[in-house]
C-alpha atoms as a PDB file:
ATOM      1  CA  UNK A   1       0.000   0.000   0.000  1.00  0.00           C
ATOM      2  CA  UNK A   2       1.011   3.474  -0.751  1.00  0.00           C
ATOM      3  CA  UNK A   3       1.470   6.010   1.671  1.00  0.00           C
ATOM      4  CA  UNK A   4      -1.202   7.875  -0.407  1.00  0.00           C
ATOM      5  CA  UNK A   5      -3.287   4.506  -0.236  1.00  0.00           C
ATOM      6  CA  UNK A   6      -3.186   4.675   3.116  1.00  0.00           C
ATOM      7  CA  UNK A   7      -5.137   8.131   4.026  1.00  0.00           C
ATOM      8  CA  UNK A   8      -8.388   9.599   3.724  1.00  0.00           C
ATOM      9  CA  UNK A   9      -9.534  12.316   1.253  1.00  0.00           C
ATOM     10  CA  UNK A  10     -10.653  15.328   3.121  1.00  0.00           C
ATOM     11  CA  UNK A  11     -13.514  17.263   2.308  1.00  0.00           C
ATOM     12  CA  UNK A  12     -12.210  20.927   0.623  1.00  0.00           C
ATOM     13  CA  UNK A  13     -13.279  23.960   2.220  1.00  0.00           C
ATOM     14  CA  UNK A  14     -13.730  26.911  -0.335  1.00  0.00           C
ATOM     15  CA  UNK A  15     -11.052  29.112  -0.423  1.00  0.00           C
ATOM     16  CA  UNK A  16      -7.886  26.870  -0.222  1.00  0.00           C
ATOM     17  CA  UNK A  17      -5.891  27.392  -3.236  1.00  0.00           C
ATOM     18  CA  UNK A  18      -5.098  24.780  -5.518  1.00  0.00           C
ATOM     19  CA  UNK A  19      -1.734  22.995  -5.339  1.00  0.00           C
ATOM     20  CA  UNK A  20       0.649  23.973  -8.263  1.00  0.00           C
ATOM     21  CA  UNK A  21       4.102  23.207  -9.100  1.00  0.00           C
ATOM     22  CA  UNK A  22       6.716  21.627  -6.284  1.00  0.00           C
ATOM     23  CA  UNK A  23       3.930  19.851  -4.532  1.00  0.00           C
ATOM     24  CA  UNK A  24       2.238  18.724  -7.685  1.00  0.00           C
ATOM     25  CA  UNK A  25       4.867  16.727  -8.711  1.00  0.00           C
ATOM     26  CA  UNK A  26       6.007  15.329  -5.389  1.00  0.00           C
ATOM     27  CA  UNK A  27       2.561  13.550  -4.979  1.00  0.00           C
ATOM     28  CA  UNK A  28       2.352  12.499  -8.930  1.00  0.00           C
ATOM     29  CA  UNK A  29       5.737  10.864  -8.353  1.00  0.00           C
ATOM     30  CA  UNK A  30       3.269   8.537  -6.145  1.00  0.00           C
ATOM     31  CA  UNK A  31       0.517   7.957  -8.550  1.00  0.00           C
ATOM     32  CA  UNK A  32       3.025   7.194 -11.933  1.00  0.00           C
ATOM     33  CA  UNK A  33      -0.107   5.574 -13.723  1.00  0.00           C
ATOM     34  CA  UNK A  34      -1.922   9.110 -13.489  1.00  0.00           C
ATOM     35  CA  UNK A  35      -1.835  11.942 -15.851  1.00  0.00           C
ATOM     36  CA  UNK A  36      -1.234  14.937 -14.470  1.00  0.00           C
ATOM     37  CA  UNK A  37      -3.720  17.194 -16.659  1.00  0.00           C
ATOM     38  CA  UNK A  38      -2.333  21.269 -16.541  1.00  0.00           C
ATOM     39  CA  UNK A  39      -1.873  21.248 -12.729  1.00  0.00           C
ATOM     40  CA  UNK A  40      -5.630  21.093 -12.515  1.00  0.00           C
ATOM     41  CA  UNK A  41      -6.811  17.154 -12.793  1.00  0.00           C
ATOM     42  CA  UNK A  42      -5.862  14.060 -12.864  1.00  0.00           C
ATOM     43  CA  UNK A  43      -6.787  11.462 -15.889  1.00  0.00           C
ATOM     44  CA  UNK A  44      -6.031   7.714 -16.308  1.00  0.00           C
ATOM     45  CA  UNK A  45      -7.282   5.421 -18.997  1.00  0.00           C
ATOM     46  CA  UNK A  46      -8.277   2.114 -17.871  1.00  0.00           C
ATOM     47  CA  UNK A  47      -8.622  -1.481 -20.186  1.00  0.00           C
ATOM     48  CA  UNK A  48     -11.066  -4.295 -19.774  1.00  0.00           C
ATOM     49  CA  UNK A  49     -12.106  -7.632 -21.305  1.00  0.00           C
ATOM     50  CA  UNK A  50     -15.128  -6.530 -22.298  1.00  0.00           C
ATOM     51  CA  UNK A  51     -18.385  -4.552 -21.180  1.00  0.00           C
ATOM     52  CA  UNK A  52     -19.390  -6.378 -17.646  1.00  0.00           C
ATOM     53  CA  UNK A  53     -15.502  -5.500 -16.463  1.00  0.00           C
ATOM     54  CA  UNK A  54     -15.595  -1.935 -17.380  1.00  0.00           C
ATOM     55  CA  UNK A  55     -19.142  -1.449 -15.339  1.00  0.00           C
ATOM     56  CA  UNK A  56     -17.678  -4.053 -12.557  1.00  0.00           C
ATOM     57  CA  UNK A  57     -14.706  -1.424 -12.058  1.00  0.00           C
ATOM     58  CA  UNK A  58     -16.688   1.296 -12.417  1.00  0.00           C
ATOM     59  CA  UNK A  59     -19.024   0.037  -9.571  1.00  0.00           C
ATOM     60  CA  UNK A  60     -16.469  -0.520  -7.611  1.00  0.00           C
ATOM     61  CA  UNK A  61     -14.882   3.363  -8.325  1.00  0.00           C
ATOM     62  CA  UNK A  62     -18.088   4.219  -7.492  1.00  0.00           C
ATOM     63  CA  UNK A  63     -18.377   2.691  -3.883  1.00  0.00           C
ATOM     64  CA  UNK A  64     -14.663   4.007  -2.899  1.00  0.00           C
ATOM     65  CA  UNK A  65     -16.165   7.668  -3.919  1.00  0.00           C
ATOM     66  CA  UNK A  66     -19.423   7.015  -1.645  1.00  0.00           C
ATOM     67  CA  UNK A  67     -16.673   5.910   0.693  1.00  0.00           C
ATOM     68  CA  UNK A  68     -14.353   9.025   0.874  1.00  0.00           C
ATOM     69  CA  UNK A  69     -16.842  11.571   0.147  1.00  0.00           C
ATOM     70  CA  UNK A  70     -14.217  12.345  -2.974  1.00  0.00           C
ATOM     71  CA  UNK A  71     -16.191  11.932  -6.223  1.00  0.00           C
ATOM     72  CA  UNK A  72     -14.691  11.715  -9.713  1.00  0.00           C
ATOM     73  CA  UNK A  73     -15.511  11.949 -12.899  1.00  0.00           C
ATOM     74  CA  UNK A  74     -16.007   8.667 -14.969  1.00  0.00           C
ATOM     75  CA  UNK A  75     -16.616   7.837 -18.425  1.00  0.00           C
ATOM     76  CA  UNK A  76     -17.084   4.346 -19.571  1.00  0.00           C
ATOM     77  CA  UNK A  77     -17.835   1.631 -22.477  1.00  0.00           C
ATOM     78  CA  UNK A  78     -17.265  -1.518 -24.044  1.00  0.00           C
ATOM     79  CA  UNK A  79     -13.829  -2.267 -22.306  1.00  0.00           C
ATOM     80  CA  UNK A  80     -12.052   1.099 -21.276  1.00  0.00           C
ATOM     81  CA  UNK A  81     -13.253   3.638 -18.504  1.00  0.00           C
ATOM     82  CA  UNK A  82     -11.591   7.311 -18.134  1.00  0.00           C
ATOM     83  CA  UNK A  83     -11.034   8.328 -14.559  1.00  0.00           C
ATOM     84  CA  UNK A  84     -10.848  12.209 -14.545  1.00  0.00           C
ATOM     85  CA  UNK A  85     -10.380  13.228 -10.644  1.00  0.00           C
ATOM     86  CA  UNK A  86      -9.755  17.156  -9.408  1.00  0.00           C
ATOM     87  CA  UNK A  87     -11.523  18.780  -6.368  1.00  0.00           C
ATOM     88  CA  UNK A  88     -14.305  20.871  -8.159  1.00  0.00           C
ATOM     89  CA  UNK A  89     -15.225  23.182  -5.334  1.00  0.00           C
ATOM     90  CA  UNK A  90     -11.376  24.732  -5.655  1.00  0.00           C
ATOM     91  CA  UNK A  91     -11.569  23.567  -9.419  1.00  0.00           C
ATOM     92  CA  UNK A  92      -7.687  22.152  -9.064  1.00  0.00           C
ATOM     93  CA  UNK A  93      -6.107  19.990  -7.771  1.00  0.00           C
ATOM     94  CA  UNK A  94      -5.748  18.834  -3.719  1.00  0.00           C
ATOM     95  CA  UNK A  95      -3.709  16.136  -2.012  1.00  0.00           C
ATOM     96  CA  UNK A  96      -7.041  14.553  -1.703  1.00  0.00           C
ATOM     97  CA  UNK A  97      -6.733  14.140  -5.771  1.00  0.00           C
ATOM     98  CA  UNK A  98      -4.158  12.214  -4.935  1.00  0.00           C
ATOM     99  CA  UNK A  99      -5.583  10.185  -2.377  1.00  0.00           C
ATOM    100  CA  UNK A 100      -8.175   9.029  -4.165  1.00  0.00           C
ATOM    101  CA  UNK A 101      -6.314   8.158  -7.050  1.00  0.00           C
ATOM    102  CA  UNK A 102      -4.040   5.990  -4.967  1.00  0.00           C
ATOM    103  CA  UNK A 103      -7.248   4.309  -3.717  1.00  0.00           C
ATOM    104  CA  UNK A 104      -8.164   3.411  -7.319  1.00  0.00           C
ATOM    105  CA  UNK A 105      -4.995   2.097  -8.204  1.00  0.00           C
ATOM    106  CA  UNK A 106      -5.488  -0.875  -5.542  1.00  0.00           C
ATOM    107  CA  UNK A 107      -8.612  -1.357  -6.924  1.00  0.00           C
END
């Protein structure tokens, strides 16, 4: 498990500033699989057998977002789903981001 893995996502309160540069990159280091999309989301293409994978995954992306509160953007077909994750109340990016991205990779 990560050290990402490992925490919770945080709900955002409005008015924190979006994390740019230096402490962008130091978290991405920890999500490699990730795009980092302009310092303001984070996007990672996913492959499956076929249909019933994609939507089990999906579920399953689903539940952890229930689960941390932390809820991303997902698009999804015939074996591939797009994970786009960035905190929209800040519209950026928040070690939370991060977080939950971690969570999906151990998924």
């Amino acid at each position: 498990m990560t050290e990402l893995a490992s925490k919770t996502c945080v709900p955002c309160k409005g008015g924190t500033p979006p994390m740019k540069g230096p402490e962008v990159e130091v978290l991405a280091q920890q999500v490699p699989e990730w795009e980092v999309v302009d310092e303001h989301h984070l996007h990672r293409k996913f492959r499956f057998k076929n249909f019933r994978e994609a939507l089990d995954f999906v579920n399953r992306v689903g539940e952890l977002a229930e689960e941390q509160g932390h809820h991303p953007d997902i698009s999804f077909g015939w074996g591939k789903v797009d994970i786009t994750v960035f905190t929209h109340k800040i519209d950026g990016l928040t070690e939370s981001d991060f977080i939950f991205a971690a969570k999906v990779d151990q998924l």
